[in-house]
PDB file of N, CA and C in Angstrom:
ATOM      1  N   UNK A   1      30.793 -24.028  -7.572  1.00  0.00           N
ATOM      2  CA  UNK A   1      31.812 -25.048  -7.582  1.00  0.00           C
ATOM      3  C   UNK A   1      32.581 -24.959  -6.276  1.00  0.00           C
ATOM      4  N   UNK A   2      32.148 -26.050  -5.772  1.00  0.00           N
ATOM      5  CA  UNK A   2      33.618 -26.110  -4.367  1.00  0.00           C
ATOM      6  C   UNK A   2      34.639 -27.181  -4.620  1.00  0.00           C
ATOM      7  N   UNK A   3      36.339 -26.672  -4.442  1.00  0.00           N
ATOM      8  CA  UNK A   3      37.160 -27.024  -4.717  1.00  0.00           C
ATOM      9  C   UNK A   3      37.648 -28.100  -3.044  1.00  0.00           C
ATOM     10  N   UNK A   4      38.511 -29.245  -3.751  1.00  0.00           N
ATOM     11  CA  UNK A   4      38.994 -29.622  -2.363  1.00  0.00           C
ATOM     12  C   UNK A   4      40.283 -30.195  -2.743  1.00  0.00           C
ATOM     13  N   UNK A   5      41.325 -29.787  -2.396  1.00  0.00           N
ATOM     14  CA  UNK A   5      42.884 -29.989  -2.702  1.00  0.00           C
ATOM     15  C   UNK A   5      42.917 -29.686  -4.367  1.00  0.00           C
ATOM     16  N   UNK A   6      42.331 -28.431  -5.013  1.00  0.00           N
ATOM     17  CA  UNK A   6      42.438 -28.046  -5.987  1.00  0.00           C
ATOM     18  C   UNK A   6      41.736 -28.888  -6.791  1.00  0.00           C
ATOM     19  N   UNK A   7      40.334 -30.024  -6.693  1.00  0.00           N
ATOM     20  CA  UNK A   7      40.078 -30.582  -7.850  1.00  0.00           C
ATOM     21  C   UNK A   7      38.476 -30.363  -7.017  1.00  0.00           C
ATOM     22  N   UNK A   8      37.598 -30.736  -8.471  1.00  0.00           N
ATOM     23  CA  UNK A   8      36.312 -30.699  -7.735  1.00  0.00           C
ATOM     24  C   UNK A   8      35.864 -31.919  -7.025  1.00  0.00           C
ATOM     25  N   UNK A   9      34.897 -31.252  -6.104  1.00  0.00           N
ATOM     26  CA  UNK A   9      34.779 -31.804  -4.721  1.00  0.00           C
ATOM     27  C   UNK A   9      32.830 -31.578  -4.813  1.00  0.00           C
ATOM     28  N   UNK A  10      32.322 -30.891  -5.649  1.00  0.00           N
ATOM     29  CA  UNK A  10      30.936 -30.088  -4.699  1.00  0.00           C
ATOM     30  C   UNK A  10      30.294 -29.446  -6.393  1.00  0.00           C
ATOM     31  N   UNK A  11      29.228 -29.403  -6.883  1.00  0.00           N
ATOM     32  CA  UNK A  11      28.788 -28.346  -7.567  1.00  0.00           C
ATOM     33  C   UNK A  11      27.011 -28.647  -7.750  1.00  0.00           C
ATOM     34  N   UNK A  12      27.084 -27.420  -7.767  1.00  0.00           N
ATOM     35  CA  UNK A  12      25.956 -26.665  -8.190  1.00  0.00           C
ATOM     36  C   UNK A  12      25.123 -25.263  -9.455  1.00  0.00           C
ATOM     37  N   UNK A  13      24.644 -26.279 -10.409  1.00  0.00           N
ATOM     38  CA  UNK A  13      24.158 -25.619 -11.469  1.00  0.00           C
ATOM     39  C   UNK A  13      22.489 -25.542 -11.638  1.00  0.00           C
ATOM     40  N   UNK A  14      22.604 -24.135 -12.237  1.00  0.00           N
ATOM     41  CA  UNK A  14      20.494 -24.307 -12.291  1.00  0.00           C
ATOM     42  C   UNK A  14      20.701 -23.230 -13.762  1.00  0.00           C
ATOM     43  N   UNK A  15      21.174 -24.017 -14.790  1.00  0.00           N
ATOM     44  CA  UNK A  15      20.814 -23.242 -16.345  1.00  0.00           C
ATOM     45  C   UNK A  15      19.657 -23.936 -16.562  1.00  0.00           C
ATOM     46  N   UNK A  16      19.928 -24.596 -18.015  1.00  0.00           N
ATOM     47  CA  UNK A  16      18.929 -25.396 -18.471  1.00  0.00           C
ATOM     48  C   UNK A  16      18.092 -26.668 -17.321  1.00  0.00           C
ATOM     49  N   UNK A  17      19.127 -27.359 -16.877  1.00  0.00           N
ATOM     50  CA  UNK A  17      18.562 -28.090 -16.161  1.00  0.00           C
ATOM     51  C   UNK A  17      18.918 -28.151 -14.765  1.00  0.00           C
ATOM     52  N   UNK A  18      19.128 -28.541 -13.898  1.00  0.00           N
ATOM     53  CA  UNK A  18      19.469 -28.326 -12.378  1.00  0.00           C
ATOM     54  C   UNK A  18      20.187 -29.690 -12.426  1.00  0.00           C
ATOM     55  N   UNK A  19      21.701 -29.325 -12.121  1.00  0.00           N
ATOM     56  CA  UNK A  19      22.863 -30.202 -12.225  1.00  0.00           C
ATOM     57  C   UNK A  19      23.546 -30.048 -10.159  1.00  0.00           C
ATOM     58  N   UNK A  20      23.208 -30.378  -9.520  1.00  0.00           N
ATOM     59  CA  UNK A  20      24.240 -30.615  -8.359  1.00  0.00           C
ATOM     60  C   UNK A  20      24.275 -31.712  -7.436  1.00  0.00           C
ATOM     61  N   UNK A  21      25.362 -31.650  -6.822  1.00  0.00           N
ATOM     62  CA  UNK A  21      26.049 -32.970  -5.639  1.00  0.00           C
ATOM     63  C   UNK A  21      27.375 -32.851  -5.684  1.00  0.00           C
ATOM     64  N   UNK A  22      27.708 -34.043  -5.067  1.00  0.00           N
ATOM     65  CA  UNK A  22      29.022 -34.291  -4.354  1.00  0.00           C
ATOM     66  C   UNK A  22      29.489 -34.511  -5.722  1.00  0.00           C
ATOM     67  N   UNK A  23      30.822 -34.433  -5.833  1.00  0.00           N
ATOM     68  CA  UNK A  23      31.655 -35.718  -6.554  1.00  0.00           C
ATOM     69  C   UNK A  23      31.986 -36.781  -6.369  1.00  0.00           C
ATOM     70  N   UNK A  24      31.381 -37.947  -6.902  1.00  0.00           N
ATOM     71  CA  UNK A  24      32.373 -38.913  -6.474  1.00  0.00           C
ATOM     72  C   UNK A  24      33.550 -39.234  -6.921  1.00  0.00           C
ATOM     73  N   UNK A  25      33.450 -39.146  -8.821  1.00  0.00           N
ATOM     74  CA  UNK A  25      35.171 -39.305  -9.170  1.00  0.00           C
ATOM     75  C   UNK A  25      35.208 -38.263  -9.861  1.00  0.00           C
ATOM     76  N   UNK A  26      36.635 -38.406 -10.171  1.00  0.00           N
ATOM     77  CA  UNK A  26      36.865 -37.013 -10.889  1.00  0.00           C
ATOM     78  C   UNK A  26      38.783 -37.598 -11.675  1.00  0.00           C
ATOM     79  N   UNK A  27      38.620 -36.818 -13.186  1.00  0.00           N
ATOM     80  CA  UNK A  27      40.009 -37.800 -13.879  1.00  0.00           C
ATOM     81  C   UNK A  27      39.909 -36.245 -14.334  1.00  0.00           C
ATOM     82  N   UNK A  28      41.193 -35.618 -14.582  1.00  0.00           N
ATOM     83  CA  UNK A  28      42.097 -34.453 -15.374  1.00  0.00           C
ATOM     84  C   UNK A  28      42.804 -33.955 -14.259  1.00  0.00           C
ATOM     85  N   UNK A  29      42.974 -32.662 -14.297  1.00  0.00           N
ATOM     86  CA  UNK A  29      42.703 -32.156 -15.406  1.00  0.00           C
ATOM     87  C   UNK A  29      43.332 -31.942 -16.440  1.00  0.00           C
ATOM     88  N   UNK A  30      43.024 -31.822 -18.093  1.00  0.00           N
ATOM     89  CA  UNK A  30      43.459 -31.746 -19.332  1.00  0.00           C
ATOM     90  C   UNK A  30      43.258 -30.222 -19.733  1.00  0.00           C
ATOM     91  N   UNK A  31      44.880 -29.568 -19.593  1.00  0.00           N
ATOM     92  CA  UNK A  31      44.841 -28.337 -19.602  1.00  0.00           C
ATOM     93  C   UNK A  31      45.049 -28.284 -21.218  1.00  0.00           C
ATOM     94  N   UNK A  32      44.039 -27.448 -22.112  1.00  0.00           N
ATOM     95  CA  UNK A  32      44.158 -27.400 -23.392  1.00  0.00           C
ATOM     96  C   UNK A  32      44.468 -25.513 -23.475  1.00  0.00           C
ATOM     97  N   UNK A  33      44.562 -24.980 -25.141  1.00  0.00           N
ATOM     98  CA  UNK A  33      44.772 -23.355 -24.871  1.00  0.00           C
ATOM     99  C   UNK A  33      44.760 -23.252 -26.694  1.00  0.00           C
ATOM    100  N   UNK A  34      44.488 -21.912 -26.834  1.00  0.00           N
ATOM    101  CA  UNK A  34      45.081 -21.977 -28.138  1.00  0.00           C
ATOM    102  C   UNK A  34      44.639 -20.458 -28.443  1.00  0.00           C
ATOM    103  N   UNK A  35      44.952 -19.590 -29.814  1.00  0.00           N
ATOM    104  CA  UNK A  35      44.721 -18.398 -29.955  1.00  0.00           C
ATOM    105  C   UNK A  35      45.493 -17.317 -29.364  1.00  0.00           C
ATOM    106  N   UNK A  36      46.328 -18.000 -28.960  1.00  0.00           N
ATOM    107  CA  UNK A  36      47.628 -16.955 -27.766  1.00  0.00           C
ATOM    108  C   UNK A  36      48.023 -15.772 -28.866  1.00  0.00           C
ATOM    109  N   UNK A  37      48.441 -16.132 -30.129  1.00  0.00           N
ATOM    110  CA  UNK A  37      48.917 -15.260 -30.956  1.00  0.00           C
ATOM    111  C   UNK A  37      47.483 -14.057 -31.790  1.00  0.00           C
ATOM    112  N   UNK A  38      46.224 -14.464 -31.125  1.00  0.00           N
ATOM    113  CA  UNK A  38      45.091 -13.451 -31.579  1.00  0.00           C
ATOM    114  C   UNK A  38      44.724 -12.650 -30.554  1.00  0.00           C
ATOM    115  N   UNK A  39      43.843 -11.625 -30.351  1.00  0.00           N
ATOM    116  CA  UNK A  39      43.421 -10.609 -29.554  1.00  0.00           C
ATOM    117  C   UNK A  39      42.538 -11.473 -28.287  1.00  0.00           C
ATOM    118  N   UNK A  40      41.842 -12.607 -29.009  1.00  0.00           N
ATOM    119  CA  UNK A  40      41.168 -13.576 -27.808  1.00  0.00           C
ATOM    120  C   UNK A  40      42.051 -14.616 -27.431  1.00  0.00           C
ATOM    121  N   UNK A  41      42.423 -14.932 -26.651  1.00  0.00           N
ATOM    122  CA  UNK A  41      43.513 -16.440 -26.789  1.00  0.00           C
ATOM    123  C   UNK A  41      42.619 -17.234 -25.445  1.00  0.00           C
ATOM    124  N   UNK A  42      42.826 -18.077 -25.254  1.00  0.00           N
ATOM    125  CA  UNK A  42      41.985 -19.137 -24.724  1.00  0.00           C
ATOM    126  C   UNK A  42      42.534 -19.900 -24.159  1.00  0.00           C
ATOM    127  N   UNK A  43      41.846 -20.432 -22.403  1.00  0.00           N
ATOM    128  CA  UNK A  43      42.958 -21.431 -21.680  1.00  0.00           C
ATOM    129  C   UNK A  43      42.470 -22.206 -20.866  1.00  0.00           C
ATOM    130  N   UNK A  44      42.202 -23.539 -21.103  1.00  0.00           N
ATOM    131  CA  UNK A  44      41.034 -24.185 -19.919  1.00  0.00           C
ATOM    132  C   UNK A  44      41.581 -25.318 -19.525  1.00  0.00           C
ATOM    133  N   UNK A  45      41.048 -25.599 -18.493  1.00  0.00           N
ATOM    134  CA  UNK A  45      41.343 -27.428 -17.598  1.00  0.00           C
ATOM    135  C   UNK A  45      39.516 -27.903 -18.181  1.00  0.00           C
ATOM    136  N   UNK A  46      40.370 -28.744 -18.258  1.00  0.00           N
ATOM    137  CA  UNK A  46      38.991 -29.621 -18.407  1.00  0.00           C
ATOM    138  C   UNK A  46      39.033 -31.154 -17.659  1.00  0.00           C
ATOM    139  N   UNK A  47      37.956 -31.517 -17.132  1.00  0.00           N
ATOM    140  CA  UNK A  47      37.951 -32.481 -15.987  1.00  0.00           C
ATOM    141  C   UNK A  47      36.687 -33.094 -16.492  1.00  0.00           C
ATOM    142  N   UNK A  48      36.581 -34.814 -16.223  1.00  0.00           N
ATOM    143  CA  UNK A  48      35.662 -35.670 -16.165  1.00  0.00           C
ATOM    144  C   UNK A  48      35.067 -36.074 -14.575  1.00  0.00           C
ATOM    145  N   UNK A  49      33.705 -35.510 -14.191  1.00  0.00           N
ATOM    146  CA  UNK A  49      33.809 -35.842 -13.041  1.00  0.00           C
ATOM    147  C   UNK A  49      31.941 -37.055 -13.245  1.00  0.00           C
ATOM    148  N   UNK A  50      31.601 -37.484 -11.674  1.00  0.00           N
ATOM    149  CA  UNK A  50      30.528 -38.471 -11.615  1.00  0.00           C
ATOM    150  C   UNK A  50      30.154 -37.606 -10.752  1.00  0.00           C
ATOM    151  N   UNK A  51      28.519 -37.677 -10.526  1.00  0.00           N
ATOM    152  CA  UNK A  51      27.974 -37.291  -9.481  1.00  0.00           C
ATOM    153  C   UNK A  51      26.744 -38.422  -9.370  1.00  0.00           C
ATOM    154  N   UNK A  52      26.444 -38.613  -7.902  1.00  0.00           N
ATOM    155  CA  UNK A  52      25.660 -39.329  -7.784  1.00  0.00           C
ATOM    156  C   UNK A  52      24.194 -39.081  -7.367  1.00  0.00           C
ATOM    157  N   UNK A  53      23.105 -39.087  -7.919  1.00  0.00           N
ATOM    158  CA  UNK A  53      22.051 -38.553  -8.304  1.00  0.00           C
ATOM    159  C   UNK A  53      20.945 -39.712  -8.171  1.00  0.00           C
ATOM    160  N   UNK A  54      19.535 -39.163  -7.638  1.00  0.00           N
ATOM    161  CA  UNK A  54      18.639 -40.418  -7.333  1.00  0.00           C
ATOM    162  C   UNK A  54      18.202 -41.434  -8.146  1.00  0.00           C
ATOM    163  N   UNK A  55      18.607 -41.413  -9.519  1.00  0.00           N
ATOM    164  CA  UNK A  55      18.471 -42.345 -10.577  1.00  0.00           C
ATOM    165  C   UNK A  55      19.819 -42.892 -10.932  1.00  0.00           C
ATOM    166  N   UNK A  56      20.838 -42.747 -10.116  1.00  0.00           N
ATOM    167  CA  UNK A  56      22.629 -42.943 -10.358  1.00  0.00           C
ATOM    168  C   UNK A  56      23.136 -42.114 -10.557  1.00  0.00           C
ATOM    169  N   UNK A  57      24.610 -43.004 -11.343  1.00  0.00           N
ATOM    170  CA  UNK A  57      25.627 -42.093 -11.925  1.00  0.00           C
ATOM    171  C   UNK A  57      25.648 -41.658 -13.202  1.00  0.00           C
ATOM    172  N   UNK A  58      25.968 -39.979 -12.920  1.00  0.00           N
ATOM    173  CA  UNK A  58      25.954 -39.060 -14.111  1.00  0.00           C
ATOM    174  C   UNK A  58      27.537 -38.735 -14.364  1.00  0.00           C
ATOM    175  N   UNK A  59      27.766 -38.798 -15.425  1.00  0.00           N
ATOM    176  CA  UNK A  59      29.270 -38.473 -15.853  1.00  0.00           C
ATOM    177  C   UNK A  59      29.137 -37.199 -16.505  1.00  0.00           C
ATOM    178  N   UNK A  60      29.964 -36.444 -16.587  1.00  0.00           N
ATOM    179  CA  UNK A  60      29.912 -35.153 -17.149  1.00  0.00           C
ATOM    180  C   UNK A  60      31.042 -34.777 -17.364  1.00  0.00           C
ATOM    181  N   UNK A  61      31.440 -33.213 -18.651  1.00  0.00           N
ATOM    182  CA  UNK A  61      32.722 -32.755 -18.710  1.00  0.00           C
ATOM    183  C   UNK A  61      32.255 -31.738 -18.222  1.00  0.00           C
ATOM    184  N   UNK A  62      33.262 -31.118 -17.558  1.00  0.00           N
ATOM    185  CA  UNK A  62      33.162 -29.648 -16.229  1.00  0.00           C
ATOM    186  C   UNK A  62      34.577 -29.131 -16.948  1.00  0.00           C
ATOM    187  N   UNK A  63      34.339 -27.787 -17.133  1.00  0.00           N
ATOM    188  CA  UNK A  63      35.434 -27.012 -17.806  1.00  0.00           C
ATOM    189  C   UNK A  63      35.700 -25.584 -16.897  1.00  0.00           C
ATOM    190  N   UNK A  64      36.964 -25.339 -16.692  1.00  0.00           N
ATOM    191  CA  UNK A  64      37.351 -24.048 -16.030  1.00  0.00           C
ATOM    192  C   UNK A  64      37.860 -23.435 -16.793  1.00  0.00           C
ATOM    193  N   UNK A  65      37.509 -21.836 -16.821  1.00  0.00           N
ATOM    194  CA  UNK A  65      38.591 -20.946 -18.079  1.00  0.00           C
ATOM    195  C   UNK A  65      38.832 -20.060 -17.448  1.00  0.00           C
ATOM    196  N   UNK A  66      40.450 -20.571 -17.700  1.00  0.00           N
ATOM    197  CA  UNK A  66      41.547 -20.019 -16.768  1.00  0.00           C
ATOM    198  C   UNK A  66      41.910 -18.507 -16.670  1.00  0.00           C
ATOM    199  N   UNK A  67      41.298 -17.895 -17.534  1.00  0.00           N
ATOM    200  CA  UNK A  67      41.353 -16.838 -18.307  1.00  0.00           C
ATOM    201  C   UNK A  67      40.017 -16.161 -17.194  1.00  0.00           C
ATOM    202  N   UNK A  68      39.570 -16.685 -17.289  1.00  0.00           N
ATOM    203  CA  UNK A  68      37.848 -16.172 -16.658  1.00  0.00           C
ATOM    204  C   UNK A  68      37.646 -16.251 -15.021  1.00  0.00           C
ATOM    205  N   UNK A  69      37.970 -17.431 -14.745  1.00  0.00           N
ATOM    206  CA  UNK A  69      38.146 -18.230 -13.814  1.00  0.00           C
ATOM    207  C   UNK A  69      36.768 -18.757 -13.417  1.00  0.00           C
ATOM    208  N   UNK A  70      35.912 -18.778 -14.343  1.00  0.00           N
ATOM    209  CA  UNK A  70      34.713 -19.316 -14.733  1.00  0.00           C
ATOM    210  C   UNK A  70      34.403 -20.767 -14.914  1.00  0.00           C
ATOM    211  N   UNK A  71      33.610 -21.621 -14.645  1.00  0.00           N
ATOM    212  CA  UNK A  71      33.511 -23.012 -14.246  1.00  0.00           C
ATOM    213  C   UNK A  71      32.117 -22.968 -15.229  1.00  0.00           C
ATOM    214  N   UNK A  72      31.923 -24.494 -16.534  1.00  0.00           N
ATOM    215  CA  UNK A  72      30.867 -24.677 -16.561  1.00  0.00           C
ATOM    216  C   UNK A  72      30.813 -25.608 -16.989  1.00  0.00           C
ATOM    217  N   UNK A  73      29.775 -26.829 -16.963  1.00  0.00           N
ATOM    218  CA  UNK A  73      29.510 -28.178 -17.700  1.00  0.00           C
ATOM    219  C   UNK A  73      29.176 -27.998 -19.360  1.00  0.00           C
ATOM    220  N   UNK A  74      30.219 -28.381 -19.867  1.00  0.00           N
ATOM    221  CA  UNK A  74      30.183 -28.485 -21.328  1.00  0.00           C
ATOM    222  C   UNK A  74      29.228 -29.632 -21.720  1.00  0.00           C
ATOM    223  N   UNK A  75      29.247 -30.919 -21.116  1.00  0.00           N
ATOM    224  CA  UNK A  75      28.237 -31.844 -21.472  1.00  0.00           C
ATOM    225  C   UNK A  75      28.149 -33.128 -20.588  1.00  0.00           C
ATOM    226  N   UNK A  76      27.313 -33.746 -21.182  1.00  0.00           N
ATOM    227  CA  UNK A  76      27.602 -35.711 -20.049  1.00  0.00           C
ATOM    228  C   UNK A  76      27.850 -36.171 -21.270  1.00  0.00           C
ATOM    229  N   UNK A  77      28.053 -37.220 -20.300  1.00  0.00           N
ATOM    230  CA  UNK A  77      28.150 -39.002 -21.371  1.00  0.00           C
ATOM    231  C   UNK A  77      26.585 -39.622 -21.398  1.00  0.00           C
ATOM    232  N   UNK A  78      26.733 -40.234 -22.636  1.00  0.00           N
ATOM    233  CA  UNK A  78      25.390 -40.990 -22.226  1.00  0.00           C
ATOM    234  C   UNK A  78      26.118 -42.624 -22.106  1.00  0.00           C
TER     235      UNK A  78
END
């Protein structure tokens, strides 16, 4: 993940399928949290971004845990 004025700008994934490019848009982030009062507590931004890809645009949710400082695509849109 490359950042640019703190939002994404750049990524690159190779799990299941091979996810990377530029960003073109990008809407959040929607800082959610919860479990503060258990032994795990939990804290993420979550962001809608597009990337543009040789068959178009792919929309996707991209999640950071704030806790981790770990970055990963939770899913697309269809």
């Amino acid at each position: 993940m490359t950042l640019r004025d703190g939002k994404p700008a750049r990524i690159a994934c190779q799990k299941k399928k091979e996810v990377k490019g530029e960003v073109i848009w990008q809407a959040g982030p929607w800082r959610s949290s919860g479990d503060w009062w258990q032994n795990e507590p939990w804290a993420r931004d979550e962001w809608d971004i597009a990337l543009q890809i040789e068959s178009g645009i792919v929309l996707y949710r991209l999640v950071h845990d704030l806790l981790s400082g770990r970055w990963h695509l939770e899913g697309t849109y269809d």
